[in-house]
N, C-alpha and C. Protein backbone atom coordinates (compact mmCIF):
# COMPACT_ATOMS: atom_id res chain seq x y z
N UNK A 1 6.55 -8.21 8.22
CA UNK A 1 5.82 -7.20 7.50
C UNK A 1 5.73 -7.60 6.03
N UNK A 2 4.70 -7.24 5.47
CA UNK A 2 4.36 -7.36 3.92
C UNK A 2 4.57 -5.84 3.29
N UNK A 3 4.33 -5.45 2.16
CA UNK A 3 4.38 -4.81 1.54
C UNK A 3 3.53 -5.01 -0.03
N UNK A 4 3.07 -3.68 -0.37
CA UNK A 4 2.08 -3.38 -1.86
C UNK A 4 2.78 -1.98 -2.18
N UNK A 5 2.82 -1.88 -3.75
CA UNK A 5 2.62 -0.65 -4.35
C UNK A 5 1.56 -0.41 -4.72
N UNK A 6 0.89 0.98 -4.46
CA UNK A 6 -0.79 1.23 -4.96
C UNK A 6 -0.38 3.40 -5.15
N UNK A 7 -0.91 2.75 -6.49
CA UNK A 7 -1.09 4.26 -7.64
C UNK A 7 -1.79 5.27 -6.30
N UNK A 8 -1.16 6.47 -7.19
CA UNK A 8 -1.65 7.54 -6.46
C UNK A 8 -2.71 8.25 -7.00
N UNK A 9 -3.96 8.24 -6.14
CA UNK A 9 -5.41 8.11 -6.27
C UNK A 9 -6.38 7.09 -6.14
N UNK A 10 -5.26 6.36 -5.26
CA UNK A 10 -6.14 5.07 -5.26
C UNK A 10 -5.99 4.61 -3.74
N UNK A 11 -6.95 3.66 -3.09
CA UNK A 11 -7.14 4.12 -1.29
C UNK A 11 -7.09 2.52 -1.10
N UNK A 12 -7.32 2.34 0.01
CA UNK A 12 -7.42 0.55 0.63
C UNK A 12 -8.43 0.57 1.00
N UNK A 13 -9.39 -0.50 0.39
CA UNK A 13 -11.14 -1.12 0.74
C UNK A 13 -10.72 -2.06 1.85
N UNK A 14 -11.33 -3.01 1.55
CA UNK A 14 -11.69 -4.19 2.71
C UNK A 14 -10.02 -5.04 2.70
N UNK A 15 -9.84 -5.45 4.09
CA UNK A 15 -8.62 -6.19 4.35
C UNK A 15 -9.13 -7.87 4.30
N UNK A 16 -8.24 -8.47 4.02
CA UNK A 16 -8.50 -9.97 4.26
C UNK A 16 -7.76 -10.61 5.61
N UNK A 17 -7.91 -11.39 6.38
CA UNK A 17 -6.67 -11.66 7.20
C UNK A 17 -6.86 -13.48 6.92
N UNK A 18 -6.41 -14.04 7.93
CA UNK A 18 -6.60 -15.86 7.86
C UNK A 18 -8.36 -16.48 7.94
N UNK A 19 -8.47 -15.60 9.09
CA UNK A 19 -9.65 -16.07 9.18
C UNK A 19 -11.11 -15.32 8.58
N UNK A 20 -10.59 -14.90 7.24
CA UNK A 20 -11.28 -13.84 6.46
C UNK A 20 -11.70 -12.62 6.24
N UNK A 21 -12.70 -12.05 6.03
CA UNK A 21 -12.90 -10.43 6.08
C UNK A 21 -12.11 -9.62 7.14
N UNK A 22 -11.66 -8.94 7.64
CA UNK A 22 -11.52 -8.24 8.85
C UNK A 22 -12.02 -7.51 9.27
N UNK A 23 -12.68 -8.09 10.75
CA UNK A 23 -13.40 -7.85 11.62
C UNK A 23 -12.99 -6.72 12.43
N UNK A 24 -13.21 -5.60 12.46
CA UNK A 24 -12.95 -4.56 13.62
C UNK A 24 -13.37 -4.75 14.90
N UNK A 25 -14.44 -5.63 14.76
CA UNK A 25 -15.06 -5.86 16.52
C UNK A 25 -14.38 -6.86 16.87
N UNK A 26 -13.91 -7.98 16.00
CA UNK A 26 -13.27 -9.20 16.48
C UNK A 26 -11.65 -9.23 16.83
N UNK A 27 -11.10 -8.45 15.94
CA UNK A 27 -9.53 -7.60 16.36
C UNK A 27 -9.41 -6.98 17.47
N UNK A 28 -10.66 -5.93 17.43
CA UNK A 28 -10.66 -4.53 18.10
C UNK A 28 -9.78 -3.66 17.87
N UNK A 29 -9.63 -3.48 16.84
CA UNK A 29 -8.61 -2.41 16.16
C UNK A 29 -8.91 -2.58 14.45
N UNK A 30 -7.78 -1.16 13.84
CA UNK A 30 -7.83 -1.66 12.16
C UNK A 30 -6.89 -2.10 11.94
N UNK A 31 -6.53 -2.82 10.58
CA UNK A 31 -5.63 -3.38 10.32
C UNK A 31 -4.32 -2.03 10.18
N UNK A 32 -3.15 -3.09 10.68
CA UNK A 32 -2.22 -1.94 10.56
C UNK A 32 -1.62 -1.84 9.16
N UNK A 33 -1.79 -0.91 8.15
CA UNK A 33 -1.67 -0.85 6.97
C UNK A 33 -0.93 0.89 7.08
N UNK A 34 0.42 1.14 6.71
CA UNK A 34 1.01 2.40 6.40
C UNK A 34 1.53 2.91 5.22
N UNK A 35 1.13 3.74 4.88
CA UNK A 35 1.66 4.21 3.53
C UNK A 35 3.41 4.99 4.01
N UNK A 36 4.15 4.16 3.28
CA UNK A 36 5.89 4.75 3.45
C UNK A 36 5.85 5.71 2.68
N UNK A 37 6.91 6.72 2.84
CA UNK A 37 7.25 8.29 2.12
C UNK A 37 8.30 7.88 0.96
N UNK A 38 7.58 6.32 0.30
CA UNK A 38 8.83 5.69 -0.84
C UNK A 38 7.45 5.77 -1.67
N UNK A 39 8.10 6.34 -3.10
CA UNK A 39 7.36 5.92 -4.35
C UNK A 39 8.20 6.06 -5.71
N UNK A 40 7.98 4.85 -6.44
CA UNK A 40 8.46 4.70 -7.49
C UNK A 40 7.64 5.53 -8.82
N UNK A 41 8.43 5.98 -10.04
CA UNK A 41 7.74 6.81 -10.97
C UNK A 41 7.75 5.88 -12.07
N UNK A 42 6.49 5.71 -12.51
CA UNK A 42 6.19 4.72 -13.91
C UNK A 42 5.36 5.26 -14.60
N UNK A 43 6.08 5.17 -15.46
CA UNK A 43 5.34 5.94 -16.93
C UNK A 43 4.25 7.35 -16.46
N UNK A 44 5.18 8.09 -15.60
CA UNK A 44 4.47 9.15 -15.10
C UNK A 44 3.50 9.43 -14.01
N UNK A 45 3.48 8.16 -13.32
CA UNK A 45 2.29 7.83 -12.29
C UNK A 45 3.27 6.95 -11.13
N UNK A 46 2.70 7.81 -10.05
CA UNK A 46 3.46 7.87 -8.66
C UNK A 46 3.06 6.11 -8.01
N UNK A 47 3.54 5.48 -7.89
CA UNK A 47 3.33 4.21 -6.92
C UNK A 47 3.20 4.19 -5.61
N UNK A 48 3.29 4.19 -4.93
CA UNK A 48 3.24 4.71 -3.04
C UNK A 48 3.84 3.29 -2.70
N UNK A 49 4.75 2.91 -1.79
CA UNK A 49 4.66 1.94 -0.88
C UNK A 49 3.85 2.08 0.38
N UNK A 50 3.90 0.58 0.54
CA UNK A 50 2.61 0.69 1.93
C UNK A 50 3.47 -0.38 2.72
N UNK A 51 3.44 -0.35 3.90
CA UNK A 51 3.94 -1.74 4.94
C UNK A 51 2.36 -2.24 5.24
N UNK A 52 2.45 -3.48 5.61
CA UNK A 52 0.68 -3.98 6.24
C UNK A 52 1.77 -5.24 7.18
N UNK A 53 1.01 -5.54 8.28
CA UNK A 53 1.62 -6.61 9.20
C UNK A 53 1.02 -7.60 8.70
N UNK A 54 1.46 -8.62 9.16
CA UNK A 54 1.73 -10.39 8.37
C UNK A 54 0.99 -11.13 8.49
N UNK A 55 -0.58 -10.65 9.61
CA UNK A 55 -1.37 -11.18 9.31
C UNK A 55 -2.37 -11.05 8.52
N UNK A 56 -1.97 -9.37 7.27
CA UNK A 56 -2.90 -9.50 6.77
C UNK A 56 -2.58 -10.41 5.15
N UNK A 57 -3.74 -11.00 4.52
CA UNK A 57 -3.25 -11.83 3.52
C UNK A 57 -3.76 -11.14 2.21
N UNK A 58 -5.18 -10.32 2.27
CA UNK A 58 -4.92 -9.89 0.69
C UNK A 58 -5.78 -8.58 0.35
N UNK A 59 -5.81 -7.68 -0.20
CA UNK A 59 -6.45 -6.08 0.14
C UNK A 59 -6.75 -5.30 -1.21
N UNK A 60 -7.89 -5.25 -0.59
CA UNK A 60 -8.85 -4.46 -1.74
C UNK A 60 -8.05 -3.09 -2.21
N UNK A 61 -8.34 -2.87 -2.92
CA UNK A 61 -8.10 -1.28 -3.50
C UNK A 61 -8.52 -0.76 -4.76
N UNK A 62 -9.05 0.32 -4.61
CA UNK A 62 -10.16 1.08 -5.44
C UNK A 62 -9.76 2.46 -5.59
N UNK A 63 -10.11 3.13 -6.98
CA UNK A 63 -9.65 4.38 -7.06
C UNK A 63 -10.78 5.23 -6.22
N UNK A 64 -10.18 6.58 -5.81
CA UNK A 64 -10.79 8.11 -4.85
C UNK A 64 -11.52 8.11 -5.89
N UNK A 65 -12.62 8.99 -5.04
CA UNK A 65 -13.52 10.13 -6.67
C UNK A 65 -12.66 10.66 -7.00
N UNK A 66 -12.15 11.17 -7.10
CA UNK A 66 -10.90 11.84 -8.22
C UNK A 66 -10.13 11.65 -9.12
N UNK A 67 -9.86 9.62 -8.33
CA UNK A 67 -9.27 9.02 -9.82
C UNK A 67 -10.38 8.29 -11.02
N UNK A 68 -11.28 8.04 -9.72
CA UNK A 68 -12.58 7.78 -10.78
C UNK A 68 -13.10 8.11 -12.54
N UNK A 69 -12.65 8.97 -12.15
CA UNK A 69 -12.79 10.07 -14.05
C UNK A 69 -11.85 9.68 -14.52
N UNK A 70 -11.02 9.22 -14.54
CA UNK A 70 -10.23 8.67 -15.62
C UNK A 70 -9.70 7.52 -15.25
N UNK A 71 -10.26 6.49 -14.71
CA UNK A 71 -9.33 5.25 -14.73
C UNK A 71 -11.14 4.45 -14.49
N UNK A 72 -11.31 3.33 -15.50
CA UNK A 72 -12.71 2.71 -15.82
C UNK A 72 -12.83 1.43 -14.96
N UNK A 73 -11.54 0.77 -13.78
CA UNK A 73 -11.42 0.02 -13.44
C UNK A 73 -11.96 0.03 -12.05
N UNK A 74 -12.86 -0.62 -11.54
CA UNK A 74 -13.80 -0.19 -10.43
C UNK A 74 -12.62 -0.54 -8.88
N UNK A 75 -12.32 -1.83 -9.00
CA UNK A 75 -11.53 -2.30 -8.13
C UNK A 75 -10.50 -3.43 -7.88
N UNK A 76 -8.61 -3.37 -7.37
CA UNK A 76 -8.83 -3.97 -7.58
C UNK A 76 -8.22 -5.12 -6.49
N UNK A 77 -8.62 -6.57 -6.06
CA UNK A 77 -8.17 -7.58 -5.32
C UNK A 77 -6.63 -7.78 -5.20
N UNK A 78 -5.29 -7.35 -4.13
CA UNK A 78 -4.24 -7.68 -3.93
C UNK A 78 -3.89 -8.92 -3.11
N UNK A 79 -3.49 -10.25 -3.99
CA UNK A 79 -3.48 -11.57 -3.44
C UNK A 79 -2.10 -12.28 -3.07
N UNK A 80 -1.07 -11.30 -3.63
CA UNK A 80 0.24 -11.65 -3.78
C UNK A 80 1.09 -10.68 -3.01
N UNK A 81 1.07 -10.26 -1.52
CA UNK A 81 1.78 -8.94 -1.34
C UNK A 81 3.45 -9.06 -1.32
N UNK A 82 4.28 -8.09 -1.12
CA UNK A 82 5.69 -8.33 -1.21
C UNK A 82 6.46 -8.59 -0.31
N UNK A 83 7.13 -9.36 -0.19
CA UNK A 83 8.26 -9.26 1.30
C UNK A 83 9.43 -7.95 1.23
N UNK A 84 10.03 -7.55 1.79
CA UNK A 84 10.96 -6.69 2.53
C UNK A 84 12.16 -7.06 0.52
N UNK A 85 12.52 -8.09 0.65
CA UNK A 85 13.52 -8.46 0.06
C UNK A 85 13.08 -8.25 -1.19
N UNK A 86 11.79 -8.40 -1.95
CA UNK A 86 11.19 -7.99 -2.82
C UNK A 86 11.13 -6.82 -3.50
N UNK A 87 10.80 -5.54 -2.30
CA UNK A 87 10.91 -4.34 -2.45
C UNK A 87 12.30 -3.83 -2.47
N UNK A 88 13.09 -4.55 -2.39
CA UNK A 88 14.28 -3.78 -2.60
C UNK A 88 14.62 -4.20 -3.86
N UNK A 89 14.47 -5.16 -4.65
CA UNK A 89 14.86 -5.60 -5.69
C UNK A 89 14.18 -4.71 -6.84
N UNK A 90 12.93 -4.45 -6.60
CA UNK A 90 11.93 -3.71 -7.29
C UNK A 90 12.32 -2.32 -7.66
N UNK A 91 12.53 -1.64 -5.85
CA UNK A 91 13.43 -0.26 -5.92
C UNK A 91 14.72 0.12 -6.72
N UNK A 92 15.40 -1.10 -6.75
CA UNK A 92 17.22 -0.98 -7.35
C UNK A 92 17.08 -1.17 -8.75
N UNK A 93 15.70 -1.13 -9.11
CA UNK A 93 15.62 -1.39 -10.81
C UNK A 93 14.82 -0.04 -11.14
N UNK A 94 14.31 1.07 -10.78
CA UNK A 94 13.53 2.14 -10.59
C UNK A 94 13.76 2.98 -10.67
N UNK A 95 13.09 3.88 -11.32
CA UNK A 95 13.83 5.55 -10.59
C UNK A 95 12.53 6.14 -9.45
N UNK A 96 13.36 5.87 -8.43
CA UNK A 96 12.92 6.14 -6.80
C UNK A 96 12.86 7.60 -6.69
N UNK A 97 11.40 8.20 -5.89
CA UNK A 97 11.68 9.34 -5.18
C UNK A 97 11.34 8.80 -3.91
N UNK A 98 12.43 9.51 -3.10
CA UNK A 98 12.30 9.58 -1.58
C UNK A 98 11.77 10.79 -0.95
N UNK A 99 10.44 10.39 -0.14
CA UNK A 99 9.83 11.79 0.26
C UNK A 99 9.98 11.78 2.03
N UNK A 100 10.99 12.73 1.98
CA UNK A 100 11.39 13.28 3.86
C UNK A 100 10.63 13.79 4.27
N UNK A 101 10.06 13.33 5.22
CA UNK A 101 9.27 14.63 6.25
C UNK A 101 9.03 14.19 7.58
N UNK A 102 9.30 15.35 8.16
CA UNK A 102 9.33 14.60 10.00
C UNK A 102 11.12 14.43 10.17
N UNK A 103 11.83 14.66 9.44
CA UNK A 103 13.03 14.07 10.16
C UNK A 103 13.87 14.48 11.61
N UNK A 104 13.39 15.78 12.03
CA UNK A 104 13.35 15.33 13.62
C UNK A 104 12.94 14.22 14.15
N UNK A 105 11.54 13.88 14.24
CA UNK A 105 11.30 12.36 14.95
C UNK A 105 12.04 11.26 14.72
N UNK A 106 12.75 11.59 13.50
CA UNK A 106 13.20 10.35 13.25
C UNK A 106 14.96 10.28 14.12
N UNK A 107 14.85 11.52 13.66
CA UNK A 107 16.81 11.76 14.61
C UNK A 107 16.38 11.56 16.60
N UNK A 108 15.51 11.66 16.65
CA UNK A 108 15.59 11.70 18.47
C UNK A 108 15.19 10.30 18.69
């Protein structure tokens, strides 16, 4: 698994994989990309973690209409994503909120 932090108001465009754009007809599926209930607080603005599986290699992201009005940056290209070991190093330097929910499913 890979891993990205992406601001809150901001969504995932187009995926890249090896053999380029990603194809929904050629997969037959979407890329598996999850937003985790981990986000770091910087300078007042929420980070989200995301997991994405390992074949994907690099991912668009663009602000909602909502963040649109105040952020002038149209979009932007993620070419470097994080490994597992990364994100923890990142987290232990942070001030982390952890957001629970569902923890039945998670206990059974």
């Amino acid at each position: 698994m890979k891993y990205f932090f992406l601001s809150e108001g901001w969504a995932v465009g187009r995926v890249w994989a090896s053999e380029g754009l990603w194809q929904i007809t050629a997969w037959r599926r979407q890329p598996d990309i999850q937003r985790i209930n981990i986000c770091l607080v910087e300078n007042d603005e929420l980070l989200w973690l995301y997991r994405v599986e390992d074949a994907i290699l690099t991912v668009e992201v663009k602000p909602t209409v909502s963040a649109i009005a105040s952020k002038t940056i149209g979009q932007v290209v993620l070419k470097r994503l994080m490994s597992a070991e990364q994100v923890i190093d990142r987290l232990s330097t942070a001030e982390v909120k952890c957001q629970l929910q569902n923890m039945q499913s998670l206990v059974q």
